[in-house]
Protein backbone atom coordinates (compact mmCIF):
# COMPACT_ATOMS: atom_id res chain seq x y z
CA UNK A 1 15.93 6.96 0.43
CA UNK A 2 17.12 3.99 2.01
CA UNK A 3 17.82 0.87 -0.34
CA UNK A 4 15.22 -2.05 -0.20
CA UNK A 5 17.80 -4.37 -0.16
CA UNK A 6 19.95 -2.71 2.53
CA UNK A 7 19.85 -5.97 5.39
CA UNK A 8 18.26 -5.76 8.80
CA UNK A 9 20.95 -5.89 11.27
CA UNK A 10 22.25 -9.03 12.34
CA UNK A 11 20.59 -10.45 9.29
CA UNK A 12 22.97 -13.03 7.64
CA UNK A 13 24.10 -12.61 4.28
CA UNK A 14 21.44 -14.55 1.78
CA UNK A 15 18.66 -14.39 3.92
CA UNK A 16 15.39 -13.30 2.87
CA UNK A 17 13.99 -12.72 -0.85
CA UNK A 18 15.54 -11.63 -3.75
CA UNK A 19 13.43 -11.37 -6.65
CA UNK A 20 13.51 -10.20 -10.19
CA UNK A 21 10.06 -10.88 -11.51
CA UNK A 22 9.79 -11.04 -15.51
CA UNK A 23 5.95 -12.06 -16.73
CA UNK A 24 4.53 -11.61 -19.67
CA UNK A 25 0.58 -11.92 -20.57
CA UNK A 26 -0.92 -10.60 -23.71
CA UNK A 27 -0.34 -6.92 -24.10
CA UNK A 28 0.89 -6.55 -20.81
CA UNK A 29 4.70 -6.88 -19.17
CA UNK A 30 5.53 -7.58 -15.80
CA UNK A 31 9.33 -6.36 -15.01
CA UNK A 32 9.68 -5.97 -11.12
CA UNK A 33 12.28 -6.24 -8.59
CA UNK A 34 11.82 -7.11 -4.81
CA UNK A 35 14.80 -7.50 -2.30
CA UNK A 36 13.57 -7.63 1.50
CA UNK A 37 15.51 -9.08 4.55
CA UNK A 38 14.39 -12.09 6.67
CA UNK A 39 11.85 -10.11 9.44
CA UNK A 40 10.47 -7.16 6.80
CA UNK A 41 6.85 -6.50 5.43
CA UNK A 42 6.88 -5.33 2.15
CA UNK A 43 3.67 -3.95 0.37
CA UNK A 44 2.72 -3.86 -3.09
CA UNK A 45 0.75 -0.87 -4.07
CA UNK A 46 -0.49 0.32 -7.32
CA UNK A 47 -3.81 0.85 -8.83
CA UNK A 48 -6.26 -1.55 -10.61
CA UNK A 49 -4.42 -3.62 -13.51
CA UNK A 50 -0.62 -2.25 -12.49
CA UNK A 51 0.19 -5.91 -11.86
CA UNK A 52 0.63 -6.47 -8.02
CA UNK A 53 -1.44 -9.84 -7.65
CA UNK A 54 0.29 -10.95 -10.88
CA UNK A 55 3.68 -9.82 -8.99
CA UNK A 56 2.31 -11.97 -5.78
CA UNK A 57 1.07 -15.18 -7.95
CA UNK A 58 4.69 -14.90 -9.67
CA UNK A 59 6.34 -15.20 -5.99
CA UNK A 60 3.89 -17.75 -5.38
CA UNK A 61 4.84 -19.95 -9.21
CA UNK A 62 1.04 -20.15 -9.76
CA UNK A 63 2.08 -18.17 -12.73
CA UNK A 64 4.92 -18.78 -15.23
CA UNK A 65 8.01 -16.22 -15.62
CA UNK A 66 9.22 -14.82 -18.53
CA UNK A 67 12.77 -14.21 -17.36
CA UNK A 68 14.27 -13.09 -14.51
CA UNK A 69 14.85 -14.95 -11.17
CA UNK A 70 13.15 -15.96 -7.64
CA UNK A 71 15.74 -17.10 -4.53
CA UNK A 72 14.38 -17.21 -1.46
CA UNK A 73 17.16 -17.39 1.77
CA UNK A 74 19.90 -18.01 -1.19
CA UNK A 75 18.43 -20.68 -2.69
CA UNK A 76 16.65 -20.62 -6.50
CA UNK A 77 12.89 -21.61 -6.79
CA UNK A 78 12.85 -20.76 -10.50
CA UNK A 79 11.98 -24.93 -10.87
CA UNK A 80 10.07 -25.49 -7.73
CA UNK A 81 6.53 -26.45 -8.36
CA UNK A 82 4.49 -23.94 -5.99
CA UNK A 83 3.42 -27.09 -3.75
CA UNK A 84 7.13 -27.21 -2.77
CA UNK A 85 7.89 -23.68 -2.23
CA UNK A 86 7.77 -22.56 2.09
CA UNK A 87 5.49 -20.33 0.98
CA UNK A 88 2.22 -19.42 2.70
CA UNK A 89 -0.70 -17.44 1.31
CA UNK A 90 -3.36 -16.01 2.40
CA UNK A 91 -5.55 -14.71 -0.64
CA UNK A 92 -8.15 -11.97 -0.50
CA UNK A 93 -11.65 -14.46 -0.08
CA UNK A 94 -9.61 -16.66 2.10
CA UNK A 95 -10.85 -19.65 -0.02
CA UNK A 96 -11.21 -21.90 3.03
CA UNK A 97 -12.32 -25.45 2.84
CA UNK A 98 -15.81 -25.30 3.19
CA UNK A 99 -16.39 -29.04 4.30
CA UNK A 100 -13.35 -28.78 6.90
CA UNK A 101 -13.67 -27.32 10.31
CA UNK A 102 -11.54 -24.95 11.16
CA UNK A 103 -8.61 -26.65 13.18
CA UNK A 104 -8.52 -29.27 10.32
CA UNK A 105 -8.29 -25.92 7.48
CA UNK A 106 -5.36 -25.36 9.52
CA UNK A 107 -3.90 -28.68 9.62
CA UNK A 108 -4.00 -29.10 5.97
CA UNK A 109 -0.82 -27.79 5.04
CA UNK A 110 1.24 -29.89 7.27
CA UNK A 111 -0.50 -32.67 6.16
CA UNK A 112 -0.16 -32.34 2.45
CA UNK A 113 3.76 -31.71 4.04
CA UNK A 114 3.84 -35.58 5.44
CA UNK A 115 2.81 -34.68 9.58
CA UNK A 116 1.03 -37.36 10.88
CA UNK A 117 -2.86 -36.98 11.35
CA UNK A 118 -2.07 -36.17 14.97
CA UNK A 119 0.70 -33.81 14.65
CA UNK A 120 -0.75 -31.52 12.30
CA UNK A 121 -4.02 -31.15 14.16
CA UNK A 122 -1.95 -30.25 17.18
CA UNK A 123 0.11 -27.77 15.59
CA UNK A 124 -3.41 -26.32 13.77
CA UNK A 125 -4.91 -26.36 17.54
CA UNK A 126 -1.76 -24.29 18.89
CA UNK A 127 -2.00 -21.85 15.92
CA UNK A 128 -5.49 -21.45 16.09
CA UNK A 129 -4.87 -20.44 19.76
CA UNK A 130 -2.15 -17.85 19.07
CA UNK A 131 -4.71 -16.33 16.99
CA UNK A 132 -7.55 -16.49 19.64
CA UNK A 133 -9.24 -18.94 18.01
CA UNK A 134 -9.12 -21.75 20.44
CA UNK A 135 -13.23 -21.82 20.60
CA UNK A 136 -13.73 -21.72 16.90
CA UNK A 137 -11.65 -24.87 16.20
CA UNK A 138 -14.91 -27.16 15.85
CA UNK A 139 -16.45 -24.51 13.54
CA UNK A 140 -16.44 -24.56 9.84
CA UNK A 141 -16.06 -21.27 8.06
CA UNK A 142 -19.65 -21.04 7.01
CA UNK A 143 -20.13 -20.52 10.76
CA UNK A 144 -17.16 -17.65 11.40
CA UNK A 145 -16.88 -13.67 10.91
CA UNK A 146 -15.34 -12.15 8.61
CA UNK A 147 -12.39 -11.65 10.90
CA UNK A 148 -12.62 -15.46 12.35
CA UNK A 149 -12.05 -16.65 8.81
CA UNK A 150 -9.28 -14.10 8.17
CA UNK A 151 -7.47 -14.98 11.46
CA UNK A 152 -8.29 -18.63 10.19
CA UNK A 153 -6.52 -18.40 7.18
CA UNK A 154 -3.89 -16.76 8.71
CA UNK A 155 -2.83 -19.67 10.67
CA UNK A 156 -3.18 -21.78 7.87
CA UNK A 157 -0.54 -20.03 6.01
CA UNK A 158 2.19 -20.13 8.90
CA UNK A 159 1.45 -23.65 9.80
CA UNK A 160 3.58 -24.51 7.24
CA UNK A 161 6.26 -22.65 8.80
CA UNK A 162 6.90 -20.30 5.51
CA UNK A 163 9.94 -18.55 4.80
CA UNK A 164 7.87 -16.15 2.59
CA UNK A 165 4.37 -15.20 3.39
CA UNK A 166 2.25 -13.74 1.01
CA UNK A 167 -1.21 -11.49 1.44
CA UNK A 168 -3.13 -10.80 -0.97
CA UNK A 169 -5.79 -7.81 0.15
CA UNK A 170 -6.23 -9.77 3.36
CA UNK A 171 -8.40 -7.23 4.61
CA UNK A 172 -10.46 -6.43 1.75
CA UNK A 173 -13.44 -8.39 2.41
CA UNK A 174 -13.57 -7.51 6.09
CA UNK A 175 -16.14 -4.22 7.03
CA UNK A 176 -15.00 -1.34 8.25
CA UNK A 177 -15.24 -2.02 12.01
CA UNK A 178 -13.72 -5.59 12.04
CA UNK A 179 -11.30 -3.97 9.61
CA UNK A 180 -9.87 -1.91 11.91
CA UNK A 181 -9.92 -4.52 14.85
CA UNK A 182 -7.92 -7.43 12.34
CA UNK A 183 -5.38 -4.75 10.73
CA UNK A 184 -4.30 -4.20 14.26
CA UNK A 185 -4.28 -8.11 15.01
CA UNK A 186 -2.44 -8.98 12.08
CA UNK A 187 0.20 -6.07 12.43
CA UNK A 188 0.96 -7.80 15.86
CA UNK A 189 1.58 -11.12 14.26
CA UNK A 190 3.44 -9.96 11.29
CA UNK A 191 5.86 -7.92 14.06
CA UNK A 192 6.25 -11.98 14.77
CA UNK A 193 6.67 -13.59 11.71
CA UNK A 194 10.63 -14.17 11.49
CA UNK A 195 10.47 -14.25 7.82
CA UNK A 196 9.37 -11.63 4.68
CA UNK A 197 6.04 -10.96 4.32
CA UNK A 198 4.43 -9.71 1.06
CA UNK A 199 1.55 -7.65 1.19
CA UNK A 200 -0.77 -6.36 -1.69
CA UNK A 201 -3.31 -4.08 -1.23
CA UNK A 202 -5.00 -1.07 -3.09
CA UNK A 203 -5.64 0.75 0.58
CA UNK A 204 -2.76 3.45 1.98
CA UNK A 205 -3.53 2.80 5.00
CA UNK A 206 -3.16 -1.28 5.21
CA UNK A 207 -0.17 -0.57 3.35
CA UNK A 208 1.33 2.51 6.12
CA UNK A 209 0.24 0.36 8.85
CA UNK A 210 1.30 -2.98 8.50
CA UNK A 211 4.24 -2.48 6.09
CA UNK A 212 7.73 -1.49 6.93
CA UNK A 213 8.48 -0.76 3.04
CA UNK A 214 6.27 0.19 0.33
CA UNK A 215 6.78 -0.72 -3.35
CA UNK A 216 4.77 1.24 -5.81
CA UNK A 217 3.61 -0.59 -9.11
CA UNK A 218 2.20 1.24 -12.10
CA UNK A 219 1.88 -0.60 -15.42
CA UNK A 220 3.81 -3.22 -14.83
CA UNK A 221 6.66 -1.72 -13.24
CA UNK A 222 8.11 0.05 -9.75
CA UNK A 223 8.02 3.85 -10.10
CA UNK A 224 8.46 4.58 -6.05
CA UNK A 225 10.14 2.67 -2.97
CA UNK A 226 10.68 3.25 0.02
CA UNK A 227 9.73 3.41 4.08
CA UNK A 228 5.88 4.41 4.59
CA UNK A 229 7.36 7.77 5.93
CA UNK A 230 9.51 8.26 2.53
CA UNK A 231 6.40 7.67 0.37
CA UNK A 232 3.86 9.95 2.34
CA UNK A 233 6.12 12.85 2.34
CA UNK A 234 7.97 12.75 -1.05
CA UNK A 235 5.08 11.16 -3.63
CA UNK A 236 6.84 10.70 -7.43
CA UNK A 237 3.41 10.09 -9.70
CA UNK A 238 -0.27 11.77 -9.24
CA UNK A 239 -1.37 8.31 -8.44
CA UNK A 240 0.70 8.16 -4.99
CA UNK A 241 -0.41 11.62 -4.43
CA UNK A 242 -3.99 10.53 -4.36
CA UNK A 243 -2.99 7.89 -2.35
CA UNK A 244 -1.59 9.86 0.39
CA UNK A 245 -3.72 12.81 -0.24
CA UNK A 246 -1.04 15.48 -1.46
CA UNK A 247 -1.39 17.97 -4.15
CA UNK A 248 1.75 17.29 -6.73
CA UNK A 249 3.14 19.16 -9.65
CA UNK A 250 5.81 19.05 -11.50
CA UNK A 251 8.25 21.63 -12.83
CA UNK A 252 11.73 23.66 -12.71
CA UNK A 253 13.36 25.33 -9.71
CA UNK A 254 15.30 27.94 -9.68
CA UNK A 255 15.68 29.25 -6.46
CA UNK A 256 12.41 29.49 -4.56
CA UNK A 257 10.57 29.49 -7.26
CA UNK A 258 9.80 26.56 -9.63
CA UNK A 259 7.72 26.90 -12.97
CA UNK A 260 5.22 24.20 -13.30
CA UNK A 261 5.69 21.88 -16.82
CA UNK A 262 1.68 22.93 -17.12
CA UNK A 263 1.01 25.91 -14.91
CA UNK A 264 1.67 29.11 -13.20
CA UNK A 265 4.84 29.18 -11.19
CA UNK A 266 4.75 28.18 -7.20
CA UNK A 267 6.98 30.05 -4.44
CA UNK A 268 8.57 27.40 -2.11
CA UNK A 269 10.70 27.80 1.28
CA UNK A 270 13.32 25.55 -0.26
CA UNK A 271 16.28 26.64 -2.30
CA UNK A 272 16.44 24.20 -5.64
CA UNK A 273 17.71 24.10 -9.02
CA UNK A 274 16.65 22.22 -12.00
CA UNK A 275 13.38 19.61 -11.90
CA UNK A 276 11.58 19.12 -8.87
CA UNK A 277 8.39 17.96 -7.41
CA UNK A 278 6.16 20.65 -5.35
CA UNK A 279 3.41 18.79 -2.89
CA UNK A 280 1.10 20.67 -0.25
CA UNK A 281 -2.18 18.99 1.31
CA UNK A 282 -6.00 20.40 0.02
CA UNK A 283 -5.72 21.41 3.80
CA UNK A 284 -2.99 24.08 3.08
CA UNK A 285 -5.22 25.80 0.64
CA UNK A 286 -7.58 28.63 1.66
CA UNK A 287 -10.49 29.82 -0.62
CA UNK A 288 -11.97 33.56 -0.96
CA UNK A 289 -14.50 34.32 -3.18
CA UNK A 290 -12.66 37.96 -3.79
CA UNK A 291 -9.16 38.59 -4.55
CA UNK A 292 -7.81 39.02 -0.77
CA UNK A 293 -6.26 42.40 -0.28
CA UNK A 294 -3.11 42.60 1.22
CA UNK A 295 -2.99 39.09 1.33
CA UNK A 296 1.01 37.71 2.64
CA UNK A 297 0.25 34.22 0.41
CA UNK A 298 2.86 34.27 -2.31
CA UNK A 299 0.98 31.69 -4.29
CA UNK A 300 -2.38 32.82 -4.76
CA UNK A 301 -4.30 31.26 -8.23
CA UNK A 302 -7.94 32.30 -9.90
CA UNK A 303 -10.29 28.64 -10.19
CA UNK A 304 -12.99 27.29 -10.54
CA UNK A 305 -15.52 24.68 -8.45
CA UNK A 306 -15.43 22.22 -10.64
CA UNK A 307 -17.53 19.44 -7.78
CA UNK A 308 -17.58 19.50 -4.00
CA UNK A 309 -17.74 16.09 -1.96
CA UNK A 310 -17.45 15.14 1.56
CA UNK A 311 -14.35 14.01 2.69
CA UNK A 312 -14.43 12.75 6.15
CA UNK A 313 -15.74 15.66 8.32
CA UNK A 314 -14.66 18.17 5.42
CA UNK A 315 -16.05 19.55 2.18
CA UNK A 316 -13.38 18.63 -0.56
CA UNK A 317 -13.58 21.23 -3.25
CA UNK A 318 -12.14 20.14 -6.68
CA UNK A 319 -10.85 23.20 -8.66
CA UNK A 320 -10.18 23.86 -11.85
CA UNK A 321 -8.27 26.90 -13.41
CA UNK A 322 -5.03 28.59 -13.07
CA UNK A 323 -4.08 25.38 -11.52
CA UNK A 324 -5.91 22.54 -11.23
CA UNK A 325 -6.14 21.46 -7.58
CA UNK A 326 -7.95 19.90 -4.40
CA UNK A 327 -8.74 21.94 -1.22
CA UNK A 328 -10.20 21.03 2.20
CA UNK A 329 -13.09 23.36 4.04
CA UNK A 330 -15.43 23.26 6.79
CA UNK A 331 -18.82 22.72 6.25
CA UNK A 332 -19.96 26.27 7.65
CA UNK A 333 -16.61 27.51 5.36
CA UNK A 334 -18.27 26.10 2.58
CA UNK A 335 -21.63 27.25 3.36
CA UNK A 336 -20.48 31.08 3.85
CA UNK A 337 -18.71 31.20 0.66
CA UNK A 338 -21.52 30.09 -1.40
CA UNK A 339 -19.29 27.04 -3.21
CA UNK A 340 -20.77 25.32 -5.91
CA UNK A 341 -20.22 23.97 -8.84
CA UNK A 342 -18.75 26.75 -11.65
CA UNK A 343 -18.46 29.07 -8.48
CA UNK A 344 -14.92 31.24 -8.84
CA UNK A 345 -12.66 31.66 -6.43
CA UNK A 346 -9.13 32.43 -5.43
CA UNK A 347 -7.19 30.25 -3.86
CA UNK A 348 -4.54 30.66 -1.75
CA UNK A 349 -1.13 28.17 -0.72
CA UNK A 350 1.51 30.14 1.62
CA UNK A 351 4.98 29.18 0.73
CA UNK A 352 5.87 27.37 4.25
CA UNK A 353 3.00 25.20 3.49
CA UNK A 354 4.41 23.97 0.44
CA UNK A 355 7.33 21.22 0.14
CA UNK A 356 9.61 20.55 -2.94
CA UNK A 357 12.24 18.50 -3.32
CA UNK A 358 14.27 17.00 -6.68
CA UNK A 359 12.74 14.90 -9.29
């Protein structure tokens, strides 16, 4: 896996962030470390209450630190108020001024920055029109989309010309369709932006998309890293597995076979020794609702329908038994095998489909 803090090339020594990000609040502990080069998008992923917006509002100093330190381009803002940080952020409701049209949203920063009335509304006007929003300047965000006021905000944040950009769910309040249309603006400008970009989001795909590394947050603390690619393929915790839709176990190798900590024992293709992890997608699974004769699957488990629910244009049967696992049908698969809930079946994983690799 490559290091987080390995530097883009041509990137000059003490660019970009380097963070170590020490909060504390009530019962819960904050202990995080970022390094990304001037040009990268970094996402913060993690599930409800893991502590990526607190992570975000740390970079931001709208919350205090414990310990630790924050230097952005080699220089410390540990003791800059957040009005003086060149940071720009774009949170998830966009929190535009309501009273203020749109070109004079984005003229605020550079404003509050000391640009004359005049320059900042021309540098708002020639942001709003790199983000196609040249006919929306006299509009005020009551009057935009969803995606107008995200593009909006957007243009806020760099007007300020930010050495550290910061998203927080920017999509989140879009729907699906202008979702889709926005994630691929916004990967366009952030292929632009010449300096890091932080990105939180609970959604895998925001995250695969528009990220070039992903940082993993559970309880306070990074338990993956690493290039979208890295984290898809080789998942570390049940939560990433959900994420990228993998079955995961753990257990211990010994040759091709590895014996689950809390299972039956899987037959792999690769050749390992001592703990591993063992992912294969609910696609890779076949059900029967007889034990298949002669069948050439090495792994082959008796379950139990525990629920069925659509999943995209599949069935996704949840199983419980033997081993505890997801598996993707057709509808008219589903149908001819009778599945429903407490129905028993065998399930079957061939070996190629399965991938382990070291713990």
């Amino acid at each position: 896996m490559t290091d987080l803090a390995a530097p883009r090339t041509g990137v000059t020594a003490g660019q970009g962030l380097d963070a170590h990000l020490v909060v504390d609040r009530g019962g819960f502990r904050l202990d995080v470390r970022l390094r990304a080069a001037s040009g990268d998008v970094v996402a913060l992923l993690g599930p409800n209450g893991a502590g990526k917006t607190t992570a975000l509002r740390a970079l931001a100093g709208l919350v205090p630190q414990a310990g630790g330190h924050l230097r952005l381009d080699g220089t410390s803002l540990d003791r800059t108020p957040p009005q003086s940080r060149p940071v720009g952020v774009v949170f998830q409701d966009y929190l535009l001024f309501p009273h203020l049209t749109a070109l004079d949203n984005v003229a605020f920063g550079p404003r509050c920055r000391g640009a004359s009335r005049a320059a900042a509304r021309a540098l708002a006007a020639e942001w709003l029109a790199r983000l196609g929003l040249t006919d929306h300047a006299g509009a005020k965000p009551r009057h935009l989309s969803g995606g107008q006021a995200q593009r909006v905000a957007l243009a806020r944040a760099l007007a300020t010309h930010p050495r550290l950009l910061l998203l927080d769910e920017p999509l989140a309040a879009l729907d699906a369709r202008t979702r889709l249309e926005v994630r691929a603006q916004l990967r366009r400008h952030l292929a632009d932006f010449e300096a890091v970009a932080v990105l939180v989001t609970h959604d895998p795909l925001d995250a695969m998309v528009l990220a070039d590394r992903l940082v993993v947050v559970e309880d306070g603390r990074v338990v993956q890293e690493g290039t979208p690619a890295d984290i898809a393929r080789r998942p570390r915790t049940d939560y990433i597995a959900r994420l990228v839709g993998l079955n995961l176990y753990r257990g211990e190798a010994d040759g091709h076979t590895v014996r689950l900590d809390a299972g039956p024992a899987l037959t792999t293709t690769e050749d390992l020794s001592g703990p591993v992890f063992v992912a294969f997608p609910p696609s890779a699974v076949t059900l029967h609702r007889e034990r298949p004769a002669g069948s050439s699957a090495r792994n082959l488990w008796r379950c139990e329908v525990a629920g069925l629910e659509t999943h995209g244009d599949q069935i996704r049967a949840d199983l419980t038994g033997e081993l505890p696992l997801a598996a993707d049908l057709t509808t008219a698969a589903a149908a001819d095998l009778g599945l429903h809930p407490g129905a028993p079946v065998w399930a079957a994983v061939k070996a190629t489909q399965t991938h382990a690799y070291p713990a």
